[in-house]
Protein backbone atom coordinates (compact mmCIF):
# COMPACT_ATOMS: atom_id res chain seq x y z
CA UNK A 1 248.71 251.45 121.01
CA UNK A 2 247.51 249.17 123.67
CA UNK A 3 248.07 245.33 124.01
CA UNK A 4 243.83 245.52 124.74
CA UNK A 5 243.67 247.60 121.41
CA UNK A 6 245.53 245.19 118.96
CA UNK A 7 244.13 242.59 120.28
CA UNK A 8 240.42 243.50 119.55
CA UNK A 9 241.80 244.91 116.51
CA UNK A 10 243.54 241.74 115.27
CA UNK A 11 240.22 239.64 116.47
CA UNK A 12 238.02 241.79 114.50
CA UNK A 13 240.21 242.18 111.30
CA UNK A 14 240.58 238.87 110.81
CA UNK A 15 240.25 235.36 112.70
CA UNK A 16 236.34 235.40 113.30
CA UNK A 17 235.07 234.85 109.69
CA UNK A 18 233.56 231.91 109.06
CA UNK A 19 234.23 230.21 106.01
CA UNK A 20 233.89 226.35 104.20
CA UNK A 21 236.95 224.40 102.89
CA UNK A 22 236.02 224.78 99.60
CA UNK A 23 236.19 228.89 99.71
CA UNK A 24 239.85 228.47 101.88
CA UNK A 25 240.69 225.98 99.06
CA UNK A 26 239.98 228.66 96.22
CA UNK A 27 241.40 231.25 98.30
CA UNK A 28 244.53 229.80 99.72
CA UNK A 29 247.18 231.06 97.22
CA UNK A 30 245.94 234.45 97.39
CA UNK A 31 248.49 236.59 99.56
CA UNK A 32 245.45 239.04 100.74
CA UNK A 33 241.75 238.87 101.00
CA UNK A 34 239.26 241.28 101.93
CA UNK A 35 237.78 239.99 105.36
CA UNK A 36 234.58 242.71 105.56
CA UNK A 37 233.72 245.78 103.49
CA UNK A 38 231.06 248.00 102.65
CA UNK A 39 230.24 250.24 99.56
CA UNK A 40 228.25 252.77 101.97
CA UNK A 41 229.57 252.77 105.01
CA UNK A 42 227.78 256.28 106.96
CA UNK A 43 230.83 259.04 107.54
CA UNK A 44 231.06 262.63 109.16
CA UNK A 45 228.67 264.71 108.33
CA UNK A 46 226.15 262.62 105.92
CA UNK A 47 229.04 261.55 103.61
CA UNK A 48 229.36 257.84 102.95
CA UNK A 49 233.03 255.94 102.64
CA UNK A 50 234.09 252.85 100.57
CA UNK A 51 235.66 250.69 103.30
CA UNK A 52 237.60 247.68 103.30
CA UNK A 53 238.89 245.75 105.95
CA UNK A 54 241.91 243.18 104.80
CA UNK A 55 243.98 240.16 105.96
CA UNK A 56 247.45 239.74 104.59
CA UNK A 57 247.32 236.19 105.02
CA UNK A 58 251.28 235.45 102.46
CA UNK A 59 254.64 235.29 103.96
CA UNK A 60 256.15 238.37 102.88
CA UNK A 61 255.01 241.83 104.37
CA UNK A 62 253.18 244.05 101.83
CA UNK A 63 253.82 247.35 100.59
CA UNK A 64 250.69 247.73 98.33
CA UNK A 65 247.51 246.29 97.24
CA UNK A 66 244.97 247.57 94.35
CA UNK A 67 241.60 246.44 94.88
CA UNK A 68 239.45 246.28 91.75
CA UNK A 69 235.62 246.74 92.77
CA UNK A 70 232.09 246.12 91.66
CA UNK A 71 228.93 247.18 92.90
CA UNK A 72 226.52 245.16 93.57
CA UNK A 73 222.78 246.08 93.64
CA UNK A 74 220.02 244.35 96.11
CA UNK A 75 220.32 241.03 93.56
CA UNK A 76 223.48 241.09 93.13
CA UNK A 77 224.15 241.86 89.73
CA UNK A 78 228.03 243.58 89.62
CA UNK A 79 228.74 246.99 88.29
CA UNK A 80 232.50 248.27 87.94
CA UNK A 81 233.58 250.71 89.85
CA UNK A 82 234.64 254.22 88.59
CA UNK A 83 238.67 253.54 89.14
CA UNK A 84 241.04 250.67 90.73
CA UNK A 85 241.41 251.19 94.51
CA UNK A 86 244.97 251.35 96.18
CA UNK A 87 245.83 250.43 99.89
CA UNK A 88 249.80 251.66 100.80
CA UNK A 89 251.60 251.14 103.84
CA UNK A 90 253.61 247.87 104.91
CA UNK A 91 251.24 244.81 105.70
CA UNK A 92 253.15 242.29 107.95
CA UNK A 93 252.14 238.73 107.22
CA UNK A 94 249.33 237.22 109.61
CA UNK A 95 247.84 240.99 109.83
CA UNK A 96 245.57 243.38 108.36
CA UNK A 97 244.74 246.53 107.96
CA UNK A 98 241.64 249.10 106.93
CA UNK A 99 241.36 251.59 104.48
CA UNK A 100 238.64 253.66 103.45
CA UNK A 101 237.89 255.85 100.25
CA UNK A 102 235.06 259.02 99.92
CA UNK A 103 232.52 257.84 97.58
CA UNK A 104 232.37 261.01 95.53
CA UNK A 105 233.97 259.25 92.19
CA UNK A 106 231.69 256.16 92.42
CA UNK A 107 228.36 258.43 92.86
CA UNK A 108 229.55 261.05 89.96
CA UNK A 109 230.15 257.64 88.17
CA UNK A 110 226.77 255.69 88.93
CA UNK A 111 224.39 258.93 88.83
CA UNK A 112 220.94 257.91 89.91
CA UNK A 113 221.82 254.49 89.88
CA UNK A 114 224.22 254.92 93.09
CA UNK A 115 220.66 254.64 95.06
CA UNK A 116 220.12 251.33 94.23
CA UNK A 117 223.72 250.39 95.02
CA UNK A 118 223.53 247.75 97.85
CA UNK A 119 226.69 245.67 98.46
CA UNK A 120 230.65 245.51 96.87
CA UNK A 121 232.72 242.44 94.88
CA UNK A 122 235.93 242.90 96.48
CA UNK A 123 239.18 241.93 94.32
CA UNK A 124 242.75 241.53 94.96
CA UNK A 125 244.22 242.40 91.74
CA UNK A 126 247.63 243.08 92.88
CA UNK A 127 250.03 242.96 95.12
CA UNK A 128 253.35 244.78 96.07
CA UNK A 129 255.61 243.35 98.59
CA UNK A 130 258.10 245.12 100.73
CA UNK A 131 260.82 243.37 99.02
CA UNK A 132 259.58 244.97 95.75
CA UNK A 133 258.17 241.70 94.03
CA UNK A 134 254.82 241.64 92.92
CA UNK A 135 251.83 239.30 92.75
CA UNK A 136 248.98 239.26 90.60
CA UNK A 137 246.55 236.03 90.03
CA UNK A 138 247.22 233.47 87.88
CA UNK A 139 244.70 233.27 84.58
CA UNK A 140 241.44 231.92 85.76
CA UNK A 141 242.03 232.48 89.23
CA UNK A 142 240.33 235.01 91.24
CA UNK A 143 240.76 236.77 95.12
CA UNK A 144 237.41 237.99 95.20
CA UNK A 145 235.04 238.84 98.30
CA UNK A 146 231.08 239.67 97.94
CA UNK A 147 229.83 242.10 100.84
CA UNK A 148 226.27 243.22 101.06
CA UNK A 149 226.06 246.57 102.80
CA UNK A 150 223.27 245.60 105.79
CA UNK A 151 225.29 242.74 106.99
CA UNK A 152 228.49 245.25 107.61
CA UNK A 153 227.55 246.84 110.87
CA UNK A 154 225.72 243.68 112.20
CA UNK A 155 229.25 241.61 111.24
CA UNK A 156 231.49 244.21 113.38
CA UNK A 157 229.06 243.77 116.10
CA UNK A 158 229.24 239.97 116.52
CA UNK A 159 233.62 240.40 115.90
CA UNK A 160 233.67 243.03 118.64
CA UNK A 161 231.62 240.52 120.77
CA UNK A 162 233.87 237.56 120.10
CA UNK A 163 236.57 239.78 120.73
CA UNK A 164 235.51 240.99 123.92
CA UNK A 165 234.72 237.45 125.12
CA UNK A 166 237.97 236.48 123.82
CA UNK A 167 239.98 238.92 126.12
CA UNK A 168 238.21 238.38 129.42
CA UNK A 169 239.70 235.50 130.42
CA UNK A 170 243.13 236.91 129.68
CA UNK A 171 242.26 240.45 132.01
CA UNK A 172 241.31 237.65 134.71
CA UNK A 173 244.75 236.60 134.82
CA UNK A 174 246.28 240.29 135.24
């Protein structure tokens, strides 16, 4: 992989969020947090893909993470998901990764009613680590994201952007 590649990668997956104190406050003892996703996300040939872009933001490299999910129509009102969602692969700390899922289950699941489906609640429910201890959030608390569909491709857009910007001072240099 090139140095140009993980460093757009690493710019989009997770440093150019914005987000209050109060939300890093709330989120800070979660080891991982989704960082952009989309319920709908347009695929090959006409399918659509669940995908989630996360940032493992503990100290100890992951091994797995199940995301539980609800959909979320155009006013937000949540809707669980047909099944739990599982990412696998090692995580190093201060990185992220992507997954993505077909969206065959959640549209056998939701019927008609997958039309009106417009954004995803993302939760970290639990967490794996390579050293085969495992997280999950205290009572009460919650790792949770909310991602409205339309806002995904205009979101990678602005991170690509920053990203670019970001590198063209270093290519000066070289």
């Amino acid at each position: 992989m090139t140095q140009l590649f993980r460093f757009i990668s690493a710019v989009i997956l997770f440093g150019l969020f914005a987000s209050d104190a109060a939300w890093c406050q709330s989120q800070a003892s979660c080891p991982v947090l989704a960082t952009l996703a989309s319920s709908k996300l347009p695929w090959e040939k006409g399918d659509e893909h669940i995908v989630i872009w996360f940032y493992n933001q503990g100290r100890k490299t992951t091994r797995g993470i199940q995301f539980e999910l609800f959909m979320l129509d155009a006013v937000r009102n949540r809707y669980p998901a047909a099944q739990k969602y599982v990412s696998t692969g090692e995580t190093e700390p201060r990185k992220g990764d992507v997954v993505d899922y077909p969206t065959d289950a959640e549209k056998a699941h939701f019927g008609d009613g997958w039309a009106n489906i417009a954004g995803v609640e993302v939760r970290v429910t639990r967490v794996m680590f390579k050293d085969d201890t495992v997280w999950v959030p205290q009572k009460g608390q919650v790792c949770k994201m909310v991602f409205m569909n339309d806002e995904y491709q205009p979101e990678m857009n602005r991170r690509l952007e920053a990203a670019r910007k970001k590198r063209e001072p270093q290519e000066k240099k070289n």
